[in-house]
C-alpha atoms as a PDB file:
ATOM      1  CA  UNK A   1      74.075  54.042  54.524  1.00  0.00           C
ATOM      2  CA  UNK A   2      73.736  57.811  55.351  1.00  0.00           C
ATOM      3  CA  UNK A   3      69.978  58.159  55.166  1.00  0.00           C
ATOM      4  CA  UNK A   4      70.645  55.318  57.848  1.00  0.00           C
ATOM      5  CA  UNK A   5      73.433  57.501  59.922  1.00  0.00           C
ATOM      6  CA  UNK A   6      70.823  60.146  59.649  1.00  0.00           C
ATOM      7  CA  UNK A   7      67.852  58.775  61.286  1.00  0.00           C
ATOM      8  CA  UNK A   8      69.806  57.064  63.654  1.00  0.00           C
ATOM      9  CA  UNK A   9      71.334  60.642  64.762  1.00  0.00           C
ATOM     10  CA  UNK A  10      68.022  62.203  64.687  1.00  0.00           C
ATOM     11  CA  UNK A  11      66.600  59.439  66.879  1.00  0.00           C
ATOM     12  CA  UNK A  12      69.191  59.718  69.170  1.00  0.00           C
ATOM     13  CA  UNK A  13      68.672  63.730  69.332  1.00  0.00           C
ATOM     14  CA  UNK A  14      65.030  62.934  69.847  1.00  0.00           C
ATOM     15  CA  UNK A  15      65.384  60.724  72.750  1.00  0.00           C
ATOM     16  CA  UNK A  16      67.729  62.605  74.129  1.00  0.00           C
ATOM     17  CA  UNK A  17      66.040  66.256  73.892  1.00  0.00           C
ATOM     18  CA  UNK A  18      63.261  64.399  76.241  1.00  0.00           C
ATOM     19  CA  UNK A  19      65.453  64.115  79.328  1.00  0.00           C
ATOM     20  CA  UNK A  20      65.498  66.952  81.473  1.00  0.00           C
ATOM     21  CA  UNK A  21      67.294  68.050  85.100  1.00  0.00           C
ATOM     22  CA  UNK A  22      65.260  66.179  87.919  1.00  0.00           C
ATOM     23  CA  UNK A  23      65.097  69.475  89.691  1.00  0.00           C
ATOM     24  CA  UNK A  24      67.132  72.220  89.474  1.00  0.00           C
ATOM     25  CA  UNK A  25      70.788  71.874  89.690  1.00  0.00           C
ATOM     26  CA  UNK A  26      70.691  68.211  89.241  1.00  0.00           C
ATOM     27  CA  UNK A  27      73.733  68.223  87.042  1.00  0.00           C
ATOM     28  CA  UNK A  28      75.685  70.196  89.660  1.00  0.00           C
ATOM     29  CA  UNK A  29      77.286  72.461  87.200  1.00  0.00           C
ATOM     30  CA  UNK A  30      75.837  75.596  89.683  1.00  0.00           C
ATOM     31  CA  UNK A  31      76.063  73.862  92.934  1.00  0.00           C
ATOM     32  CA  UNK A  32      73.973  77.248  94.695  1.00  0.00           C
ATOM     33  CA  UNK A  33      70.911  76.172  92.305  1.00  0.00           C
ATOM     34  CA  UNK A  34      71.371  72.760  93.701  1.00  0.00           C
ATOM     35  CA  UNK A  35      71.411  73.986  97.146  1.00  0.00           C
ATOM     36  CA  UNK A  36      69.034  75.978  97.079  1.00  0.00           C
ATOM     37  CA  UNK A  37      66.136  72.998  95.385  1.00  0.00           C
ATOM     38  CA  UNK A  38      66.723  71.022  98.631  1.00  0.00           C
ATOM     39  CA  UNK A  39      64.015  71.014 101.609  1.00  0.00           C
ATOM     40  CA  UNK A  40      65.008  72.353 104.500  1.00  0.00           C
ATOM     41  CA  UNK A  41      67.424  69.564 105.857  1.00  0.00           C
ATOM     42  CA  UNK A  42      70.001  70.864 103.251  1.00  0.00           C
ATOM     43  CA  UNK A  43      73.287  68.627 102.112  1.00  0.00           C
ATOM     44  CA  UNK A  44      75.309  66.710 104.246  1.00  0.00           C
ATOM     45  CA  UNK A  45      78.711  67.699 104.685  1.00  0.00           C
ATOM     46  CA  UNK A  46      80.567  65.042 103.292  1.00  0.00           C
ATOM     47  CA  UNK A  47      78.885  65.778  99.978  1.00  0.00           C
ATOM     48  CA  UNK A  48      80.603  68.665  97.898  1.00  0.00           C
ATOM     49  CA  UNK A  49      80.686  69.678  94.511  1.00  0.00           C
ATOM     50  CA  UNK A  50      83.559  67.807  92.958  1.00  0.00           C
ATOM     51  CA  UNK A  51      84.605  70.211  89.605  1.00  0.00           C
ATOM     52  CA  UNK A  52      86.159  68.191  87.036  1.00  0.00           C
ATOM     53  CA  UNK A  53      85.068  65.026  87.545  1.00  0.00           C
ATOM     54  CA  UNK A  54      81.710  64.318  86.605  1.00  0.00           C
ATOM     55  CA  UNK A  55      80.406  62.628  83.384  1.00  0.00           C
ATOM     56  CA  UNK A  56      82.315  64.389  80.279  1.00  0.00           C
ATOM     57  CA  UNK A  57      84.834  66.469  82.829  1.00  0.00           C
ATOM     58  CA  UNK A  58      81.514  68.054  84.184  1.00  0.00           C
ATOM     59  CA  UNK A  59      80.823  69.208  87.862  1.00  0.00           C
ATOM     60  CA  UNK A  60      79.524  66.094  90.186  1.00  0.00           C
ATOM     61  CA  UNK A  61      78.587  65.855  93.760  1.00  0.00           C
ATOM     62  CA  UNK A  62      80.862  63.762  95.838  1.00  0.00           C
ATOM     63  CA  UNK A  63      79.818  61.693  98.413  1.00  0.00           C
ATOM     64  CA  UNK A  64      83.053  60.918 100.560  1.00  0.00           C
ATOM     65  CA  UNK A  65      82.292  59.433 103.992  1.00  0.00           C
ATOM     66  CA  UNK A  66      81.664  56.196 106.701  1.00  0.00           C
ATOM     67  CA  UNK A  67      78.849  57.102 108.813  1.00  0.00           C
ATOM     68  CA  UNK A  68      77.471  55.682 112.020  1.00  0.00           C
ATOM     69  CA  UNK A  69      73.808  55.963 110.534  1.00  0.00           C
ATOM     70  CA  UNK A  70      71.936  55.234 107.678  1.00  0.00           C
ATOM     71  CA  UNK A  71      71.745  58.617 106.090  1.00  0.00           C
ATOM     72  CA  UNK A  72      69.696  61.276 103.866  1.00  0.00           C
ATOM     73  CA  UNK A  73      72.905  62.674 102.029  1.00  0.00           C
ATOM     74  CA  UNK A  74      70.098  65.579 100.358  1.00  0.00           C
ATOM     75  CA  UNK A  75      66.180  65.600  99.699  1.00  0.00           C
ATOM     76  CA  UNK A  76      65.353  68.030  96.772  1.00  0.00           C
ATOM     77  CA  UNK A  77      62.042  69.087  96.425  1.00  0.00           C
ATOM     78  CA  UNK A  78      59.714  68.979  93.210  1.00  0.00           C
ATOM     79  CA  UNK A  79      59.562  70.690  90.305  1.00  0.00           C
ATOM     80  CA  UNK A  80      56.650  72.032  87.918  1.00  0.00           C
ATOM     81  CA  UNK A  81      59.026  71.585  84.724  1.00  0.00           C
ATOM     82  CA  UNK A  82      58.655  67.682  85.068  1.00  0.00           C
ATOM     83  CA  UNK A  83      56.439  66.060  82.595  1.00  0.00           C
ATOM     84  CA  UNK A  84      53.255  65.191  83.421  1.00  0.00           C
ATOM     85  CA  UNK A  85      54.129  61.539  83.312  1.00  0.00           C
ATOM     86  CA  UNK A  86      57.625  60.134  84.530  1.00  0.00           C
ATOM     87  CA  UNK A  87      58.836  56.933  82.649  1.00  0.00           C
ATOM     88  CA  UNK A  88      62.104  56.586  84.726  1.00  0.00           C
ATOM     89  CA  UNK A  89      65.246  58.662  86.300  1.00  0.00           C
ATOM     90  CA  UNK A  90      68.349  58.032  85.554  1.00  0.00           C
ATOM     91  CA  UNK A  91      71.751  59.170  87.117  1.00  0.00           C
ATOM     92  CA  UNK A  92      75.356  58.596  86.800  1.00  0.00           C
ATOM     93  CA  UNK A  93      77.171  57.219  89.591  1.00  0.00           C
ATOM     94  CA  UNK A  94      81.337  56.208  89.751  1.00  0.00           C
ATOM     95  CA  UNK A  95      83.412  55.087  92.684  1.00  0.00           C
ATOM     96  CA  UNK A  96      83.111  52.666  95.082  1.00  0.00           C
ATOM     97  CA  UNK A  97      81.189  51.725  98.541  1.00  0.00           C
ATOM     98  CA  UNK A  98      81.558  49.078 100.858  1.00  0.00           C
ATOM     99  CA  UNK A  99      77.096  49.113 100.682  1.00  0.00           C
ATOM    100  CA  UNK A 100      74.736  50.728  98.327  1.00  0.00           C
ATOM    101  CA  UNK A 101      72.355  53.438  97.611  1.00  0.00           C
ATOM    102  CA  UNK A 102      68.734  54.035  98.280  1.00  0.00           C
ATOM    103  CA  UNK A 103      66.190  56.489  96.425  1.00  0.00           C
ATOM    104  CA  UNK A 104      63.100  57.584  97.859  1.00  0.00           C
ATOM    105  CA  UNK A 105      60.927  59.224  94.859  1.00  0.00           C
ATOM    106  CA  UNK A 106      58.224  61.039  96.728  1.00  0.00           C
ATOM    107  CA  UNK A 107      54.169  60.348  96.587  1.00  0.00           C
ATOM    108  CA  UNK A 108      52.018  63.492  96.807  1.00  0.00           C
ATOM    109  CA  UNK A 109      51.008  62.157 100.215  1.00  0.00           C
ATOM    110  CA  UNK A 110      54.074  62.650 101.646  1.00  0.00           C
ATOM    111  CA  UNK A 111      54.707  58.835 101.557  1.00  0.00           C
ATOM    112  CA  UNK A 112      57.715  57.687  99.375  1.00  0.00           C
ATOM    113  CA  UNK A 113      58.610  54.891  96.482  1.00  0.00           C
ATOM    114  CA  UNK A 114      61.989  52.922  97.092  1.00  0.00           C
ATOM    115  CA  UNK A 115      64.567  51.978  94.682  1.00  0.00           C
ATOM    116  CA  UNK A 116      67.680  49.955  96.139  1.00  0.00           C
ATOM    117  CA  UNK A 117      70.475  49.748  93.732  1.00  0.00           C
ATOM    118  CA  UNK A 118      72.363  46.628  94.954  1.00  0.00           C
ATOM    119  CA  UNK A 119      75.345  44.983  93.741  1.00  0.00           C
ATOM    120  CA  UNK A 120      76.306  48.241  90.934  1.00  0.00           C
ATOM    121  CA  UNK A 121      79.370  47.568  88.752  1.00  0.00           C
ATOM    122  CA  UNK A 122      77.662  48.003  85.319  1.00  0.00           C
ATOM    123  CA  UNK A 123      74.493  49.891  83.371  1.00  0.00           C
ATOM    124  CA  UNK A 124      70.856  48.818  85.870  1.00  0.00           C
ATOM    125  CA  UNK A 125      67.807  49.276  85.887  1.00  0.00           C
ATOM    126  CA  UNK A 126      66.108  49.126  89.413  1.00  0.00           C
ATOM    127  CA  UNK A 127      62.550  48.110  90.024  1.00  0.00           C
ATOM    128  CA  UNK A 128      60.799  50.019  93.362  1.00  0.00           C
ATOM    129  CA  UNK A 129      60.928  47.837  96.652  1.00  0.00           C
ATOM    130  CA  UNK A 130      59.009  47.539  99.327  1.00  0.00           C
ATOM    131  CA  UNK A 131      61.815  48.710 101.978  1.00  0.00           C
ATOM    132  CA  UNK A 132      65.230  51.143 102.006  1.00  0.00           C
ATOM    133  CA  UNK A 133      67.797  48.001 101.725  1.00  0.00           C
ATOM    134  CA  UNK A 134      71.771  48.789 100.887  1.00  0.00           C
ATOM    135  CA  UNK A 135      73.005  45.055 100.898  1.00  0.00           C
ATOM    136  CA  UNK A 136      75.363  44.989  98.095  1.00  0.00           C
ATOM    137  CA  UNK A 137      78.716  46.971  96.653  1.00  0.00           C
ATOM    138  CA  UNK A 138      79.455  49.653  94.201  1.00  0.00           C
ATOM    139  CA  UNK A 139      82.592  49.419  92.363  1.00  0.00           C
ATOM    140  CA  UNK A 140      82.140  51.264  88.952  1.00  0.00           C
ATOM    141  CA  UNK A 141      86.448  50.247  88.213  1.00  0.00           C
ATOM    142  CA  UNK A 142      86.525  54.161  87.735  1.00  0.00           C
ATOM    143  CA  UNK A 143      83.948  54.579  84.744  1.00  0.00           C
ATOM    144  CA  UNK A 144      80.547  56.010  85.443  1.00  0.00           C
ATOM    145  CA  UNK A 145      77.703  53.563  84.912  1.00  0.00           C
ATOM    146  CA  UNK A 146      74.084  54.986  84.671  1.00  0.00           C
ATOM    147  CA  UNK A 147      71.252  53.808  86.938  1.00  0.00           C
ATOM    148  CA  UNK A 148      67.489  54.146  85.478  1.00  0.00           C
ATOM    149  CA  UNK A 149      65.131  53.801  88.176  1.00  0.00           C
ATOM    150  CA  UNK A 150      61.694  52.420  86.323  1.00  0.00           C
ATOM    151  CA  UNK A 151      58.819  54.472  87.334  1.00  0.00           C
ATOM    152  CA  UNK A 152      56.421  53.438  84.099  1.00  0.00           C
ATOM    153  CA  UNK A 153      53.778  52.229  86.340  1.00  0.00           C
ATOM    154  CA  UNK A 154      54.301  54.866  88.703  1.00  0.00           C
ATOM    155  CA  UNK A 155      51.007  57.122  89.887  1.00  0.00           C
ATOM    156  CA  UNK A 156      51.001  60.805  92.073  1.00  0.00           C
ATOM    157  CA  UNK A 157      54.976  61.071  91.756  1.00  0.00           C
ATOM    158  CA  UNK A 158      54.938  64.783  93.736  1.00  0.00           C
ATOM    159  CA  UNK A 159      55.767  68.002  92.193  1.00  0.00           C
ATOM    160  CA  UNK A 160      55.172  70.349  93.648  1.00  0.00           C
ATOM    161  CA  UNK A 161      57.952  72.858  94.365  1.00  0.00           C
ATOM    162  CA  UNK A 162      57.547  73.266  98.319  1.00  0.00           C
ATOM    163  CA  UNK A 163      57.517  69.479  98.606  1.00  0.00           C
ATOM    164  CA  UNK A 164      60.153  66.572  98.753  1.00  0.00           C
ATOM    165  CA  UNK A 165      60.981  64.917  95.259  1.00  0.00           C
ATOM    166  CA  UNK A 166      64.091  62.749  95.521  1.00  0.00           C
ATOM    167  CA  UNK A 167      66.570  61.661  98.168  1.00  0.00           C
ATOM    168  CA  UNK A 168      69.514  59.633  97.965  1.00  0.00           C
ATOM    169  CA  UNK A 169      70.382  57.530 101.377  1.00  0.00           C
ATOM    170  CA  UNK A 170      73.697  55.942 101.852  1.00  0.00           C
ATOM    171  CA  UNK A 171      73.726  52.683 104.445  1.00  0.00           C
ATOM    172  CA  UNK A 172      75.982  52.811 108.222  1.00  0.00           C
ATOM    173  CA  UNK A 173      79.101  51.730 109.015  1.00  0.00           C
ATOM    174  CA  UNK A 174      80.495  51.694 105.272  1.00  0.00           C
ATOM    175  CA  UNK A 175      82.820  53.884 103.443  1.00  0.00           C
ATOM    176  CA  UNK A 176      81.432  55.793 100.354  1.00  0.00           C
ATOM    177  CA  UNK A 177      83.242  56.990  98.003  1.00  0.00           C
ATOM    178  CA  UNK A 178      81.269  57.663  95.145  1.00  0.00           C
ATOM    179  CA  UNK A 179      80.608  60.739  92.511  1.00  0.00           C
ATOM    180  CA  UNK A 180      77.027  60.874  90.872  1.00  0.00           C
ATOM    181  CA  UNK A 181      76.141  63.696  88.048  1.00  0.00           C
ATOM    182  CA  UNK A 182      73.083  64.066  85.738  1.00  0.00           C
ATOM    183  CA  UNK A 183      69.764  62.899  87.053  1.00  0.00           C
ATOM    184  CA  UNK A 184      67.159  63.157  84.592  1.00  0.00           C
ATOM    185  CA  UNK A 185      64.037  62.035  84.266  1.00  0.00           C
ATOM    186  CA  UNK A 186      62.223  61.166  81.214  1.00  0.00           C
END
């Protein structure tokens, strides 16, 4: 039964040594690193660094707002420290919103892959879509739940440092109230 505790804690440790930050500051622990990794449209307002309350009583960035738009809440640019193949990103997200999130994952062209989350009340795993959608509700009952966004099959994911990486959108007319922490990719 140990040797069995063993491997199973050095598989573990393995798997999760792999993950690393998406970009910089993308566990929000030093929100100015954060800042400072997004292109020049910056962070909404209505998204703050909310101490204390992210995974593990971490840092996380709020997102605490009903806007009249759909909405880029931040755009980070790429990273050289990401591996040379991406099998999927994952992030923690509690709270609750009245519609849901969309990631763009940026192309080297500019152009952009797009994850909707939907309905998000439990662990998911999104599949890219053709289209920025946010039909459907998040309501985590106060527990974070961890979104991997599949990008196996994914080609020319960008990287470099000067260009756009990953954005989260949030949907019109519907309150948000939502804290997300640790994207990683893997």
């Amino acid at each position: 039964m140990k040797k069995l505790f063993l491997i199973t804690t050095i598989c573990t440790l393995s798997f999760a040594s792999a993950q690393t930050n998406a970009f910089k500051g993308s566990d929000f622990e030093n929100f100015a690193d954060f800042t400072k990794s997004l292109n020049n449209y910056g962070l909404k307002s209505y998204a703050t660094q909310d101490a204390g309350n992210g995974v593990g009583d971490s840092a996380a960035l709020k997102i605490s707002t009903t806007t009249d738009r759909n909405d880029y809440v931040f755009t980070a640019n790429g990273t050289e420290t990401l591996p040379a193949t991406i099998k999927d990103i994952t992030f923690m997200v509690k709270g609750t919103a009245d519609k849901s999130l969309s990631i763009n994952l940026y192309k080297t062209d500019g152009s952009s892959y797009k994850f909707n989350i939907g309905d998000l009340k439990a662990d998911a795993t999104i599949e890219v879509a053709d289209n920025n959608n946010y039909a459907g509700v998040i309501n985590t009952n106060g527990k974070y739940v961890k979104v991997t966004l599949n990008c196996a099959s994914l080609k020319d994911i960008s990287r470099d440092s000067s260009s756009n990486f990953f954005a989260i959108k949030i949907g019109k007319e519907a309150p948000y109230n939502l804290d997300i922490d640790d994207i990683k990719v893997n």
